[in-house]
PDB file of N, CA and C in Angstrom:
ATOM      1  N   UNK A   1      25.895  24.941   7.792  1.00  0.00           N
ATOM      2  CA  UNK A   1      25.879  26.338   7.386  1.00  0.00           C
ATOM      3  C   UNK A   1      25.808  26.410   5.863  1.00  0.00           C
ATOM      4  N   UNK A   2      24.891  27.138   5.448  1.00  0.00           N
ATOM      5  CA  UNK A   2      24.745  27.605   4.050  1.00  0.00           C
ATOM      6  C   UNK A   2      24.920  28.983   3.846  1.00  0.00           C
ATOM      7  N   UNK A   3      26.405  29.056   2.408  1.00  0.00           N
ATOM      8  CA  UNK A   3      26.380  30.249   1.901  1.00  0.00           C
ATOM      9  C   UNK A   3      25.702  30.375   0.140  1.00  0.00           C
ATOM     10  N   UNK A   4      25.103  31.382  -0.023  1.00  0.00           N
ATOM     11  CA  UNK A   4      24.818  31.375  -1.344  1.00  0.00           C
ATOM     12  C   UNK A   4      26.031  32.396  -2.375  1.00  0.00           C
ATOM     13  N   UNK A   5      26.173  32.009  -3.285  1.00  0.00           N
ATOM     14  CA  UNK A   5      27.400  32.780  -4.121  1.00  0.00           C
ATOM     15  C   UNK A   5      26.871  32.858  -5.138  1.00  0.00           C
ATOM     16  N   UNK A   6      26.144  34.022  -5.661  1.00  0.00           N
ATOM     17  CA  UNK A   6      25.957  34.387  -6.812  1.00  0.00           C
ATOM     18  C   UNK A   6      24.215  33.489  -6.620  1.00  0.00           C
ATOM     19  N   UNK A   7      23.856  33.540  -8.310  1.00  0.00           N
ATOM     20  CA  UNK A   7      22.105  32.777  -8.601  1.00  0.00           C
ATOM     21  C   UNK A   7      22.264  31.478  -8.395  1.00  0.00           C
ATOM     22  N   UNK A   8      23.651  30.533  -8.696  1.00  0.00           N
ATOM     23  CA  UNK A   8      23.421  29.379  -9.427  1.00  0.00           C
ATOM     24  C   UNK A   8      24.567  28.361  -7.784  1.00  0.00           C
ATOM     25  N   UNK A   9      25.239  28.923  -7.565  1.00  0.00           N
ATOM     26  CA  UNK A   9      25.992  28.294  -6.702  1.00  0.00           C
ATOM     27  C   UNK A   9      26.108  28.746  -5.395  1.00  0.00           C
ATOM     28  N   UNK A  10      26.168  27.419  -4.910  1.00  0.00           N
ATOM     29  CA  UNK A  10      26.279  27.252  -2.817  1.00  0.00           C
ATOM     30  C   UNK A  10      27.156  26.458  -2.479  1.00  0.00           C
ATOM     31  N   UNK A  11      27.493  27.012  -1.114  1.00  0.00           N
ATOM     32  CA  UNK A  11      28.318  26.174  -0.214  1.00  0.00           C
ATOM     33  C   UNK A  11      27.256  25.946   0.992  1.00  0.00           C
ATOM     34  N   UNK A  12      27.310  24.811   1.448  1.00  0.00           N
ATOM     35  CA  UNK A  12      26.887  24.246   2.050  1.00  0.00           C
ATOM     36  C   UNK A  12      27.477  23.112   3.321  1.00  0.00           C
ATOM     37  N   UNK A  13      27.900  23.100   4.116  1.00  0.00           N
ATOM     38  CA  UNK A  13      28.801  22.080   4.663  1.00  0.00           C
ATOM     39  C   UNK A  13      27.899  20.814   5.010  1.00  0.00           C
ATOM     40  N   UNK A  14      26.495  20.456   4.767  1.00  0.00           N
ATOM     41  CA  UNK A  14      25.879  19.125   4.057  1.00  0.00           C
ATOM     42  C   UNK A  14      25.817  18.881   2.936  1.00  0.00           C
ATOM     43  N   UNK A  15      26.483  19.339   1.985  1.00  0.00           N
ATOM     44  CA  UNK A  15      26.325  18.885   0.887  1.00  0.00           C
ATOM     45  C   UNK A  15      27.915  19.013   0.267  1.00  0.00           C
ATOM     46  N   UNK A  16      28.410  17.507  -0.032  1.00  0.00           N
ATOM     47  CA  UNK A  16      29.534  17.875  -0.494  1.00  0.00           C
ATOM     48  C   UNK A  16      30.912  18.742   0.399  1.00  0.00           C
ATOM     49  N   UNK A  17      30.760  18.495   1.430  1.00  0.00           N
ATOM     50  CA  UNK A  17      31.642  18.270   2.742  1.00  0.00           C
ATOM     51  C   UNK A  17      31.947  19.916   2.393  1.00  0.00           C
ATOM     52  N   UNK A  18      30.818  20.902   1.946  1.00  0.00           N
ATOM     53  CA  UNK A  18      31.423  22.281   1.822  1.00  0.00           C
ATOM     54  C   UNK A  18      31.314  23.040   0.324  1.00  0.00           C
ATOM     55  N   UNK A  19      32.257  21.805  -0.280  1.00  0.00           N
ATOM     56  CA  UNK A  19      32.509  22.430  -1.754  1.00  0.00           C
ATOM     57  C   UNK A  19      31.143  23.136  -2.709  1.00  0.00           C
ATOM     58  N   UNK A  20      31.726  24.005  -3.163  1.00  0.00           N
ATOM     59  CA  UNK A  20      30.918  25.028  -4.368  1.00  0.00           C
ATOM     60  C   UNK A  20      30.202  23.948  -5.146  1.00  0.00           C
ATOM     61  N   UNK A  21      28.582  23.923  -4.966  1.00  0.00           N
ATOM     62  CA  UNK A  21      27.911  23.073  -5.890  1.00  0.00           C
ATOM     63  C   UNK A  21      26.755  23.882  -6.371  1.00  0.00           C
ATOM     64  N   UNK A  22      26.458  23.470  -7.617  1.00  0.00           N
ATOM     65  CA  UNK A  22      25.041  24.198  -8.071  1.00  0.00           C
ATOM     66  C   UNK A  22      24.334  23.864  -7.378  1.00  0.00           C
ATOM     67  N   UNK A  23      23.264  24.771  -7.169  1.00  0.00           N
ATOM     68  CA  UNK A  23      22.290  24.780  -6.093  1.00  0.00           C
ATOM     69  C   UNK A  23      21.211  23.900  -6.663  1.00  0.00           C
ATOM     70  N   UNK A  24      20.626  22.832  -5.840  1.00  0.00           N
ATOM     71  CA  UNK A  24      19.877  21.302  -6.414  1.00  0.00           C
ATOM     72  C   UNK A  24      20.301  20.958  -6.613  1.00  0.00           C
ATOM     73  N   UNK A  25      22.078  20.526  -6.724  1.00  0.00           N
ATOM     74  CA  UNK A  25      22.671  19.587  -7.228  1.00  0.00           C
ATOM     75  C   UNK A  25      23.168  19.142  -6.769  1.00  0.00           C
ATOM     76  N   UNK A  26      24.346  18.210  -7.112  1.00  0.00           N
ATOM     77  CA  UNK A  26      25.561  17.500  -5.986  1.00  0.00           C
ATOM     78  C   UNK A  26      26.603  17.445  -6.828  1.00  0.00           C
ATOM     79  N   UNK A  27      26.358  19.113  -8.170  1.00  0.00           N
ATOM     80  CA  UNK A  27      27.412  18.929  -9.084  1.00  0.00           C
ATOM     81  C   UNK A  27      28.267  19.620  -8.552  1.00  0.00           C
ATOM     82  N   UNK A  28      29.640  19.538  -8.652  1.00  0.00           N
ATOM     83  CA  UNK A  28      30.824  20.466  -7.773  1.00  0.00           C
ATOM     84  C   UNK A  28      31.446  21.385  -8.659  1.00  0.00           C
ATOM     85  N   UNK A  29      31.514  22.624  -8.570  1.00  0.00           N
ATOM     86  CA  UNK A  29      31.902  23.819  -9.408  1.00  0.00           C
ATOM     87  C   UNK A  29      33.041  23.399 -10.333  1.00  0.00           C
ATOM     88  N   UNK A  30      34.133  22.500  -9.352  1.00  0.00           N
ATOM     89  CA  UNK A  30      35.167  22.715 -10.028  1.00  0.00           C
ATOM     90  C   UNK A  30      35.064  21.321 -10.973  1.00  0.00           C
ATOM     91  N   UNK A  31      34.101  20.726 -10.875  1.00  0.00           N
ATOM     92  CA  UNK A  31      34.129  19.400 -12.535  1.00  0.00           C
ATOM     93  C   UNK A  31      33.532  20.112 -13.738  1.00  0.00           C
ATOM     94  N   UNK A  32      32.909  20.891 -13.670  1.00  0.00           N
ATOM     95  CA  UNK A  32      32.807  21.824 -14.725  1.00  0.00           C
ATOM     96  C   UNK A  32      33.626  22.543 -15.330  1.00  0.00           C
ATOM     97  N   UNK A  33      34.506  23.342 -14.286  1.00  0.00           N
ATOM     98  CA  UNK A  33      35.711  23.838 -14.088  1.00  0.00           C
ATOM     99  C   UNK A  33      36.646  23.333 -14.706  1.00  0.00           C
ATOM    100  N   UNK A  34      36.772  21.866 -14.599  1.00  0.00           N
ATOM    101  CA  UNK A  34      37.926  21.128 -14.869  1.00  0.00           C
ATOM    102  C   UNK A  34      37.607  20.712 -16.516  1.00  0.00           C
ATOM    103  N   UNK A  35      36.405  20.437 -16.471  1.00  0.00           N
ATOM    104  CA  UNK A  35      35.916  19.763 -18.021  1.00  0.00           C
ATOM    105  C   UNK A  35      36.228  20.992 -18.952  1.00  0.00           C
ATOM    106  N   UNK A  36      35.984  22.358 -18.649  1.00  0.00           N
ATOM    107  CA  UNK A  36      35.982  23.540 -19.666  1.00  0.00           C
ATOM    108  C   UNK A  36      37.885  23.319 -20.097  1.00  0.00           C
ATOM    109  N   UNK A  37      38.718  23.197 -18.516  1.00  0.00           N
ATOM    110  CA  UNK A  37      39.967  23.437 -19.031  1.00  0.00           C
ATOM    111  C   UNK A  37      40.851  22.133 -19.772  1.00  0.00           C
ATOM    112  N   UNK A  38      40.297  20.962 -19.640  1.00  0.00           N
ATOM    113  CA  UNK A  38      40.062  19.829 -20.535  1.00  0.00           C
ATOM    114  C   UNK A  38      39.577  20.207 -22.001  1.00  0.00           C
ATOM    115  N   UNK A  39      39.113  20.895 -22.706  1.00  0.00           N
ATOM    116  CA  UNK A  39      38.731  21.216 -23.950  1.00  0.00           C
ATOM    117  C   UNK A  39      37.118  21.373 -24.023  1.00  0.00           C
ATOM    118  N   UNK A  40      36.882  20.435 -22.904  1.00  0.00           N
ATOM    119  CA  UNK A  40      35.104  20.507 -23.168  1.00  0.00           C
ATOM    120  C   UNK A  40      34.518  21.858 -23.701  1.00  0.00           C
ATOM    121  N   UNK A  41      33.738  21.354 -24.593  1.00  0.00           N
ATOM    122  CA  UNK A  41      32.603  22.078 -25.077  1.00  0.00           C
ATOM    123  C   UNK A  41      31.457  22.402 -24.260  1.00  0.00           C
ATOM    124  N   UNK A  42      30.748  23.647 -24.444  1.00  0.00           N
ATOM    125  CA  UNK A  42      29.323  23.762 -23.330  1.00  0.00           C
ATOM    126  C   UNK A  42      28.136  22.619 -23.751  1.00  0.00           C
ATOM    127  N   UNK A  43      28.245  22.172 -25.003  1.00  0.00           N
ATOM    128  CA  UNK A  43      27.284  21.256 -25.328  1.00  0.00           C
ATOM    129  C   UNK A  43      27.807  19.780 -24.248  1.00  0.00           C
ATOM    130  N   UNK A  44      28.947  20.001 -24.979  1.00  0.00           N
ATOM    131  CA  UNK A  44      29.142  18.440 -23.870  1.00  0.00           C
ATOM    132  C   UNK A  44      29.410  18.363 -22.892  1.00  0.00           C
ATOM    133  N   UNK A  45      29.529  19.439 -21.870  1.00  0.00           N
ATOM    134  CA  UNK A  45      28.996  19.588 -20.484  1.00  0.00           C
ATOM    135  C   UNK A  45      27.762  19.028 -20.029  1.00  0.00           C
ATOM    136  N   UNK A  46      26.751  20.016 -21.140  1.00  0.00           N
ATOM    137  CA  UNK A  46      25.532  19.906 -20.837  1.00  0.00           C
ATOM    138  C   UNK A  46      24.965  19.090 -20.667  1.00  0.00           C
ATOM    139  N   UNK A  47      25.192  17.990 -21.912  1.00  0.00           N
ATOM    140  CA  UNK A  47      25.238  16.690 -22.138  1.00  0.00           C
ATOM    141  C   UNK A  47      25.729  15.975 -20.722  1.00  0.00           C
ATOM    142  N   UNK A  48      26.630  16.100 -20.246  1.00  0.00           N
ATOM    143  CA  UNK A  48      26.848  15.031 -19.147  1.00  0.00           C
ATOM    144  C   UNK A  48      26.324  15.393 -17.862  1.00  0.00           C
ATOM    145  N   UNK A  49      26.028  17.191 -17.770  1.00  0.00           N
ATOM    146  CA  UNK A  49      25.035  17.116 -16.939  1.00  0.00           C
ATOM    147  C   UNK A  49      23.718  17.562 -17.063  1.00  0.00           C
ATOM    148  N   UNK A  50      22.355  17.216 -17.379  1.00  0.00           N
ATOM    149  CA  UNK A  50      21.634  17.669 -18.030  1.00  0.00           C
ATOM    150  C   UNK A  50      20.759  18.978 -17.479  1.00  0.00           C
ATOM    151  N   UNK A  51      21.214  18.382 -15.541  1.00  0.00           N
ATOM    152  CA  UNK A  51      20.348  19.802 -15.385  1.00  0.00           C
ATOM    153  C   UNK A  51      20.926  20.859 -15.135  1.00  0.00           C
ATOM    154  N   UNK A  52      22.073  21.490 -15.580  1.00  0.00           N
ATOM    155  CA  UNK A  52      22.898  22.715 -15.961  1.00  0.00           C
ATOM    156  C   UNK A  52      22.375  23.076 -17.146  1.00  0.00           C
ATOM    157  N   UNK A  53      22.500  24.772 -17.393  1.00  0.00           N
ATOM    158  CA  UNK A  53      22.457  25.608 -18.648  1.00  0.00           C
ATOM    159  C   UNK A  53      23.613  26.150 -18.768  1.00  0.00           C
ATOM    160  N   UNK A  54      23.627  26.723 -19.657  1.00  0.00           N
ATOM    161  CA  UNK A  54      24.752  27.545 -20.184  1.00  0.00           C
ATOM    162  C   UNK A  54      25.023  28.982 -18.914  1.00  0.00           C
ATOM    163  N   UNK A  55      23.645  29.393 -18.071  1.00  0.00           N
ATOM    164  CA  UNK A  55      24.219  30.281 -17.263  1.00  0.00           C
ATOM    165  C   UNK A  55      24.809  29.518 -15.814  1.00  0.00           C
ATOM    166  N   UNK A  56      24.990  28.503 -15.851  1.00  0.00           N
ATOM    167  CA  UNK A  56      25.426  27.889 -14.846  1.00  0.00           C
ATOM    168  C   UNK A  56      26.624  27.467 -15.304  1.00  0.00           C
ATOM    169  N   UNK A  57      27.244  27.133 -16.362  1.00  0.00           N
ATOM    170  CA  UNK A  57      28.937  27.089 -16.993  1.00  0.00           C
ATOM    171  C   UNK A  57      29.548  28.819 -16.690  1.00  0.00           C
ATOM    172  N   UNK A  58      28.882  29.796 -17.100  1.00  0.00           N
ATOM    173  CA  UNK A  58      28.972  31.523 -17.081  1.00  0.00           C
ATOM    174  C   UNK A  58      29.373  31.569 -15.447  1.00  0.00           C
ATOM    175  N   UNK A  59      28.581  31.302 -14.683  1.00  0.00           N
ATOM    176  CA  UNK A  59      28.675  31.613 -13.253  1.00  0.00           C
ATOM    177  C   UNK A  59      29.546  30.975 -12.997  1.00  0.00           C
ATOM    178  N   UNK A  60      30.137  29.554 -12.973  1.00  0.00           N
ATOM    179  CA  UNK A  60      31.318  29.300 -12.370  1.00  0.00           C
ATOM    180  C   UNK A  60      32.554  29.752 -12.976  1.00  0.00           C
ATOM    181  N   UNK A  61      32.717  30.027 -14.219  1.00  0.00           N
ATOM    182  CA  UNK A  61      33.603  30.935 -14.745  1.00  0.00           C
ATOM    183  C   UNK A  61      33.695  32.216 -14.212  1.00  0.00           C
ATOM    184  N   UNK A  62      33.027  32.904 -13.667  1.00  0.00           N
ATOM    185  CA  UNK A  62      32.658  34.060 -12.654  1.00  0.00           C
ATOM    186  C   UNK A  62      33.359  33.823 -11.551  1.00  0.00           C
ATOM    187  N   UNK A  63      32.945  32.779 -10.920  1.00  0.00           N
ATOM    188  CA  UNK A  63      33.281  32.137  -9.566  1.00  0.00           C
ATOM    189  C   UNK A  63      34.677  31.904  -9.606  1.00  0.00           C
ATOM    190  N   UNK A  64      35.617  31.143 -10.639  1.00  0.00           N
ATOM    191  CA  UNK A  64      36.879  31.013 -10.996  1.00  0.00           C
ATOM    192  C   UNK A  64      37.383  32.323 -10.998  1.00  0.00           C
ATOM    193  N   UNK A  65      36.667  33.150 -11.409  1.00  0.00           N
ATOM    194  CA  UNK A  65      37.883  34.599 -11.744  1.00  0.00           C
ATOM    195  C   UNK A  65      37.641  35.371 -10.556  1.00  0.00           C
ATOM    196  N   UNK A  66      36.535  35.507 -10.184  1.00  0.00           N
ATOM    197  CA  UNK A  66      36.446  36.308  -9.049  1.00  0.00           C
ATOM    198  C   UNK A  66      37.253  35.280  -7.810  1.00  0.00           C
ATOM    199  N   UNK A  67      37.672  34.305  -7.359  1.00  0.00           N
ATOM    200  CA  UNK A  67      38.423  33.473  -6.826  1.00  0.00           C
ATOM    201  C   UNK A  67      39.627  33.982  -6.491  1.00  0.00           C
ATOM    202  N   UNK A  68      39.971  34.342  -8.342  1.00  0.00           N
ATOM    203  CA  UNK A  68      41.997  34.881  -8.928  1.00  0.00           C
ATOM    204  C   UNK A  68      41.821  35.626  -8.240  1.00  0.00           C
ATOM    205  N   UNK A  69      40.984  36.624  -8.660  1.00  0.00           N
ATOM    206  CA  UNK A  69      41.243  38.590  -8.142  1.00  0.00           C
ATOM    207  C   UNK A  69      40.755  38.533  -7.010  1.00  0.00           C
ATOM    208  N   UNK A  70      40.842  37.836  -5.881  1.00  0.00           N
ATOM    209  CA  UNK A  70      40.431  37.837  -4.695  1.00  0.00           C
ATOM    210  C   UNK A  70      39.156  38.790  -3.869  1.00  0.00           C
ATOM    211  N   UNK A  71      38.352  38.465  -4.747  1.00  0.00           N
ATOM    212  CA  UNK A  71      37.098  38.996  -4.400  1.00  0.00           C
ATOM    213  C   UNK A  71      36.579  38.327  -3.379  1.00  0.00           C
ATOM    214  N   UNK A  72      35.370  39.553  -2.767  1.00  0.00           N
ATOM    215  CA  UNK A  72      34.652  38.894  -1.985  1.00  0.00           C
ATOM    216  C   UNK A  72      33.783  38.070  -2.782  1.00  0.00           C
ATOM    217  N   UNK A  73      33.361  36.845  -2.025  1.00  0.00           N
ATOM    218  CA  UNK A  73      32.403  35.706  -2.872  1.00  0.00           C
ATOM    219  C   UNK A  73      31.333  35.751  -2.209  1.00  0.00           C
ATOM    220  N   UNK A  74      30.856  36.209  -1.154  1.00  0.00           N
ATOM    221  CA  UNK A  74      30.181  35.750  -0.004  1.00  0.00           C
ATOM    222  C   UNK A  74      28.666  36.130  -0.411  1.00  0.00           C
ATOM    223  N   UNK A  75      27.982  35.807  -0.620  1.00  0.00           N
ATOM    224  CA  UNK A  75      26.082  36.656  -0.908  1.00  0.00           C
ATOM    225  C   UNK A  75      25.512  35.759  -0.254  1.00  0.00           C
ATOM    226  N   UNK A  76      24.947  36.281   0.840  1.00  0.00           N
ATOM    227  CA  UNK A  76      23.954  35.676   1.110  1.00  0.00           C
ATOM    228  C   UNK A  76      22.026  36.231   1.090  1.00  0.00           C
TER     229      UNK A  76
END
């Protein structure tokens, strides 16, 4: 089953046993997630993953807050 969440991120239960990944990727929302609250910079995100942009750091920060405030996430 595939859900789409937002432009940039999916769940998928083949890919990544479920978890929130950019869509073409097998990057998981929350290592981005984790690198921003680590200090990372968007450059050196980018840097470690090259095929992310800056609106794909934006959207999971989206995805994180809309998470808190218990929004619906669901778009398909």
């Amino acid at each position: 089953m595939r859900v789409e969440i937002g432009k940039y991120i999916v769940m998928d239960t083949e890919i990544c046993h479920g978890k929130p990944v950019f869509k073409g990727t097998r990057i998981m929302v929350w290592q981005v997630l984790e690198m921003l609250r680590l200090g990372y910079k968007e450059e050196e995100i980018l840097e470690q993953f090259p095929s992310l942009t800056k609106e794909h750091i934006r959207e999971a920060l989206r995805f994180a807050v809309s998470l808190s405030k218990g929004e619906e996430l669901v778009r398909i």
